[in-house]
N, C-alpha and C. Protein backbone atom coordinates (compact mmCIF):
# COMPACT_ATOMS: atom_id res chain seq x y z
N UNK A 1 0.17 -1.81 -12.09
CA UNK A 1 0.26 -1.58 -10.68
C UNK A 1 -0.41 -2.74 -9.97
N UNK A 2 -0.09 -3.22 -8.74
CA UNK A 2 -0.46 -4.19 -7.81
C UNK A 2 -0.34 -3.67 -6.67
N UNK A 3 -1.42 -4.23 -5.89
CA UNK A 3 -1.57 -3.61 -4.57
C UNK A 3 -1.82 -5.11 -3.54
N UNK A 4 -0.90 -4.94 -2.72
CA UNK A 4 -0.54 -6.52 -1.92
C UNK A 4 -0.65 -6.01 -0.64
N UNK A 5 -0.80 -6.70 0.42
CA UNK A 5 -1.23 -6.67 2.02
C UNK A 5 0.30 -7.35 2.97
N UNK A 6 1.21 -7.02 2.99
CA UNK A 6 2.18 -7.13 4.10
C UNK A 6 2.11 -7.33 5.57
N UNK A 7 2.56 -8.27 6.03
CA UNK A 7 1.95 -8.73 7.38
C UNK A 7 2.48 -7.25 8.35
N UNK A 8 3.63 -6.65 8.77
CA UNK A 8 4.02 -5.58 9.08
C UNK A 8 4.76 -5.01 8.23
N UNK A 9 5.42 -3.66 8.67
CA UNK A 9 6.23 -2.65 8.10
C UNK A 9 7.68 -3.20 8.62
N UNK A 10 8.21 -3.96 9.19
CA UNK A 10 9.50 -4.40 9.74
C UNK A 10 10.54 -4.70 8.49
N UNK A 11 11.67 -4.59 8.38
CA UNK A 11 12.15 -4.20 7.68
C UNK A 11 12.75 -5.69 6.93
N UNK A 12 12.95 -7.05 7.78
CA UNK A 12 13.09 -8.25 7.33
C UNK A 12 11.16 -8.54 6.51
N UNK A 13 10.19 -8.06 7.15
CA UNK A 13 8.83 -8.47 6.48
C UNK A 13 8.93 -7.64 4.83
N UNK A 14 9.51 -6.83 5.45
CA UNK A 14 9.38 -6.01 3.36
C UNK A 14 10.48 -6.67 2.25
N UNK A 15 11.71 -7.23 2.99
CA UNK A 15 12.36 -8.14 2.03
C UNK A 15 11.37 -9.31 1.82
N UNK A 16 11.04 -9.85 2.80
CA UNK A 16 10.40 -10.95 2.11
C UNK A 16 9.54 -10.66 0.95
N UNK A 17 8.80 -9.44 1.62
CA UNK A 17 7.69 -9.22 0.14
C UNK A 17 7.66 -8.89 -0.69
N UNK A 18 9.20 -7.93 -0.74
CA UNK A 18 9.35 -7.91 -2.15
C UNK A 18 9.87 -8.70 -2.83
N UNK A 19 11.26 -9.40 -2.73
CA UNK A 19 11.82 -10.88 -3.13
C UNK A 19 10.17 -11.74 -3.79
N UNK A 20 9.05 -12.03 -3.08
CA UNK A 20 8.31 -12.58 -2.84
C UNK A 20 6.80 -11.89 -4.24
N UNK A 21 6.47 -10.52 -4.25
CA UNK A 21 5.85 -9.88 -5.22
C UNK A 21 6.22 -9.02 -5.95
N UNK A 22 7.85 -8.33 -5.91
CA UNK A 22 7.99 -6.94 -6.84
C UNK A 22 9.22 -7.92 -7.66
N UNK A 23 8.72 -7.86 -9.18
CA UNK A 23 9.98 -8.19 -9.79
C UNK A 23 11.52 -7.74 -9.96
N UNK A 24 12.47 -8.33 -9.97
CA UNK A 24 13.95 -7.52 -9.49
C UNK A 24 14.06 -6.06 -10.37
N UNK A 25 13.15 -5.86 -11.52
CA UNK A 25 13.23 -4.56 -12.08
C UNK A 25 12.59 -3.90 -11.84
N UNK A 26 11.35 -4.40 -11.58
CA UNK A 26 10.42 -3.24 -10.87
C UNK A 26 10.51 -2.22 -9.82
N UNK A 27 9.73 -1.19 -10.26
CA UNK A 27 10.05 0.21 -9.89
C UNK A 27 9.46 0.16 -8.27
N UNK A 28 9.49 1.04 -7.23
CA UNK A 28 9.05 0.78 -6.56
C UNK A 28 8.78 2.00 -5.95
N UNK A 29 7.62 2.70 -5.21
CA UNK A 29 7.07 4.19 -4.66
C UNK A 29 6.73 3.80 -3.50
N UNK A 30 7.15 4.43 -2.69
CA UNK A 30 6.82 4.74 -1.00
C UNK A 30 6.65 5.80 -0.58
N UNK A 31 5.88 5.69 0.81
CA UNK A 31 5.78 7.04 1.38
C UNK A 31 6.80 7.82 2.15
N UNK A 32 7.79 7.01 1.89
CA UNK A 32 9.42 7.63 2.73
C UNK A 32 9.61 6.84 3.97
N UNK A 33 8.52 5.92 3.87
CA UNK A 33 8.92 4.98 5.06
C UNK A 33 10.23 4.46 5.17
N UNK A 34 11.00 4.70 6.75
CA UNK A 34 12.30 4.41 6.67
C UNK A 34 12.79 2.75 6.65
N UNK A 35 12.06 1.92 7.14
CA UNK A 35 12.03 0.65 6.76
C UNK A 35 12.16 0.26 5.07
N UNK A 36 11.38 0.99 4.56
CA UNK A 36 11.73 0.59 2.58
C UNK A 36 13.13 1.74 2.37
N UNK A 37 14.02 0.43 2.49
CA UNK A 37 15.23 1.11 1.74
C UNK A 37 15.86 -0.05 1.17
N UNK A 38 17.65 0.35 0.66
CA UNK A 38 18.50 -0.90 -0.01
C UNK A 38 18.08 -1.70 0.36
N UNK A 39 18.03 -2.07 1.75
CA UNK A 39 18.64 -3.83 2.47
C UNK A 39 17.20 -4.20 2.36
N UNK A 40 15.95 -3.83 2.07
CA UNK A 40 14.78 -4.55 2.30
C UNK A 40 14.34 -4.53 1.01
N UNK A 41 14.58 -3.70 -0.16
CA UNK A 41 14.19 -3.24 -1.50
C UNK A 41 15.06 -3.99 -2.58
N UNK A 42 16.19 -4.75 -2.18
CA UNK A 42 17.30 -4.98 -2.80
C UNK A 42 17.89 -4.04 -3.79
N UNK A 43 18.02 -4.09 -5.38
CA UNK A 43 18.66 -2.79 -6.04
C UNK A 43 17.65 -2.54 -7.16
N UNK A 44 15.87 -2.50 -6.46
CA UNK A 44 15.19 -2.15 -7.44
C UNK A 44 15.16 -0.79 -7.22
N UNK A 45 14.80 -0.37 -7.98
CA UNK A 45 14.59 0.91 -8.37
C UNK A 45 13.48 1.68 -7.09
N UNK A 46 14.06 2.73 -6.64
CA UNK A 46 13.20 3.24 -5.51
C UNK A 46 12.54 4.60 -5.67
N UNK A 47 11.50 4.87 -5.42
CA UNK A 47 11.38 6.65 -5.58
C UNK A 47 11.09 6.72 -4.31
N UNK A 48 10.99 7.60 -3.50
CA UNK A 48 10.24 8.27 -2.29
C UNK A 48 9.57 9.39 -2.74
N UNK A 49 8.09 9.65 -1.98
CA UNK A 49 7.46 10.19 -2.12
C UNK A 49 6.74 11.01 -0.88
N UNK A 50 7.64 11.76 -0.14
CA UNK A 50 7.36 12.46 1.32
C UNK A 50 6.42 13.77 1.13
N UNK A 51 5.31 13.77 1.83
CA UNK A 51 4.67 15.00 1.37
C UNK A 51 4.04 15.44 2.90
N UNK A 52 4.44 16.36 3.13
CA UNK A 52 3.34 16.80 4.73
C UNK A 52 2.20 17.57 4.30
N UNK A 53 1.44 17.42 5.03
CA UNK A 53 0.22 17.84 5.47
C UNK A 53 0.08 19.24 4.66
N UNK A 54 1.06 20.24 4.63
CA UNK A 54 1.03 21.80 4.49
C UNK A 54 1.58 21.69 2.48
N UNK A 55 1.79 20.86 2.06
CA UNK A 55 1.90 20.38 0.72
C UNK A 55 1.35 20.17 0.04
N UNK A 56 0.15 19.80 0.11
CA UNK A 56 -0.55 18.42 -0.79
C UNK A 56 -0.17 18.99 -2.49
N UNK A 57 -0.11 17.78 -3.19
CA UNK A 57 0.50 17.56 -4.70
C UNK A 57 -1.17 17.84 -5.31
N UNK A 58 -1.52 18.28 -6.57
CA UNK A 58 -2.43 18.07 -7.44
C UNK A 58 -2.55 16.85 -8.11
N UNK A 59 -0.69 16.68 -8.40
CA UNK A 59 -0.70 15.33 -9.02
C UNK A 59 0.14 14.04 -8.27
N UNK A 60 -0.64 13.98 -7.08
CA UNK A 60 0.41 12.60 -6.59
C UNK A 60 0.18 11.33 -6.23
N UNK A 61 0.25 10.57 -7.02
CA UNK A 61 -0.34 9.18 -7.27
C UNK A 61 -0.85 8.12 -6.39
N UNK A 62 0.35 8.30 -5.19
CA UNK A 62 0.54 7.22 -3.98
C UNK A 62 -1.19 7.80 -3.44
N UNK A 63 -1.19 9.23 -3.20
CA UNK A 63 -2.43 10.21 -2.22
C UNK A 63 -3.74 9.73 -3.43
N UNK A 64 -3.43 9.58 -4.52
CA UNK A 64 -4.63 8.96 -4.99
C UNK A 64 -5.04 7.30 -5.08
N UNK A 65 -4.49 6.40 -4.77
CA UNK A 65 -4.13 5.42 -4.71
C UNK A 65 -4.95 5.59 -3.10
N UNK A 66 -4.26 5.92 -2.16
CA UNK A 66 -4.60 6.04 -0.84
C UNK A 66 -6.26 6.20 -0.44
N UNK A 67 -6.70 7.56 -1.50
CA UNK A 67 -7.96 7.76 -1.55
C UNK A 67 -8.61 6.61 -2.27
N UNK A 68 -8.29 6.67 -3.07
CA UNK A 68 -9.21 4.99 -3.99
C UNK A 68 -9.36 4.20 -3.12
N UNK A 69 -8.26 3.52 -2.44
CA UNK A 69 -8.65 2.49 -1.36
C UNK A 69 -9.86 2.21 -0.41
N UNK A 70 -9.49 3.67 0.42
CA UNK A 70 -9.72 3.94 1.58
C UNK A 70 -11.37 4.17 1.44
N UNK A 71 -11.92 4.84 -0.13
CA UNK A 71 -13.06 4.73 -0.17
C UNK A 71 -13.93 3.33 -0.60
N UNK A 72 -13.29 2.70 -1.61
CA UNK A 72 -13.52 1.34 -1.91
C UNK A 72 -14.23 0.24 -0.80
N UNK A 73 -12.89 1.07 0.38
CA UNK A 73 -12.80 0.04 1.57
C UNK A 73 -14.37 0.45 2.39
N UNK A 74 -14.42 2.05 2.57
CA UNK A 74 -15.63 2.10 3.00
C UNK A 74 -16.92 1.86 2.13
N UNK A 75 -16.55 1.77 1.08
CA UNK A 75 -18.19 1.71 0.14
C UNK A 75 -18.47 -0.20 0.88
N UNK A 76 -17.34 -0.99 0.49
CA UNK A 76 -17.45 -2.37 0.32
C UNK A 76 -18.28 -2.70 1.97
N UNK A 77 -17.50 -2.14 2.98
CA UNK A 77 -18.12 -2.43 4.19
C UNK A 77 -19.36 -1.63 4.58
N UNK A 78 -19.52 -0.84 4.42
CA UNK A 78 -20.72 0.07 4.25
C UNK A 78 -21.83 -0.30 3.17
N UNK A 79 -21.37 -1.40 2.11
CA UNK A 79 -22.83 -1.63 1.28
C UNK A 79 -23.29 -3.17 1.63
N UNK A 80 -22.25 -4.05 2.21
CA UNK A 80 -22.83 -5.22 2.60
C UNK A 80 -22.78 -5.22 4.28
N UNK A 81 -22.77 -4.16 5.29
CA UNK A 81 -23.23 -4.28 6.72
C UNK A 81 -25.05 -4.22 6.57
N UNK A 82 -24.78 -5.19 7.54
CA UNK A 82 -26.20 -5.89 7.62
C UNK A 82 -27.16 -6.41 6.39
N UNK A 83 -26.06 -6.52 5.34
CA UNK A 83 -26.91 -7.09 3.95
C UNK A 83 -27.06 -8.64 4.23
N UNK A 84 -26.50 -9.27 4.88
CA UNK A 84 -26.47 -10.89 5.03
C UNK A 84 -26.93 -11.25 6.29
N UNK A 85 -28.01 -12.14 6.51
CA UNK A 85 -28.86 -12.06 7.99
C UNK A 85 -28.53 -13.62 7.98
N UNK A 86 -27.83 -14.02 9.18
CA UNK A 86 -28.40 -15.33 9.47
C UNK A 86 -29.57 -16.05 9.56
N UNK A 87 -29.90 -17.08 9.28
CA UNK A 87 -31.01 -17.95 8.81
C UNK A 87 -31.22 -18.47 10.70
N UNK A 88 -32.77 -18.74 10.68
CA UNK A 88 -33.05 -19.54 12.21
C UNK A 88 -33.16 -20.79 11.99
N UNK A 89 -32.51 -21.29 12.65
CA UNK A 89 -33.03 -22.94 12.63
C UNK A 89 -34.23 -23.23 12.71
């Protein structure tokens, strides 16, 4: 698995990125975003993965993926705020 940063969700920006990071066989999981389809995905392999709110999966990968991040993201900014002090001349 690889996890890459896309400038937007627009539907010419996701061809580029995938052409650009998903190999032509590689599989590919979304959140049902209507922008990831054929014309931006070319003929890799697609799953969708739509889940509302009143659903949640025990086992669903993208929602754990999501959580991993999202905490990562807060540990990383949350353990170095205010760890680095500028120096005085």
């Amino acid at each position: 698995m690889r996890l890459a940063n896309a400038d937007n969700n627009h539907e010419a920006t996701l061809k580029r990125f995938a052409e650009e990071h998903v190999a032509a066989e590689g599989e590919v999981t979304t959140d049902g975003l209507a922008s990831c389809n054929p014309r931006s995905l070319g003929n890799r392999p697609h799953e969708m993965s739509v889940q509302t709110p009143a659903e949640p999966r025990q086992r669903d990968s993208l929602q754990s993926v999501h959580l991993t991040v999202s905490l990562l993201k807060r540990w990383l900014l949350g353990t170095r705020a205010g760890a680095v002090k500028p120096r005085s001349p």
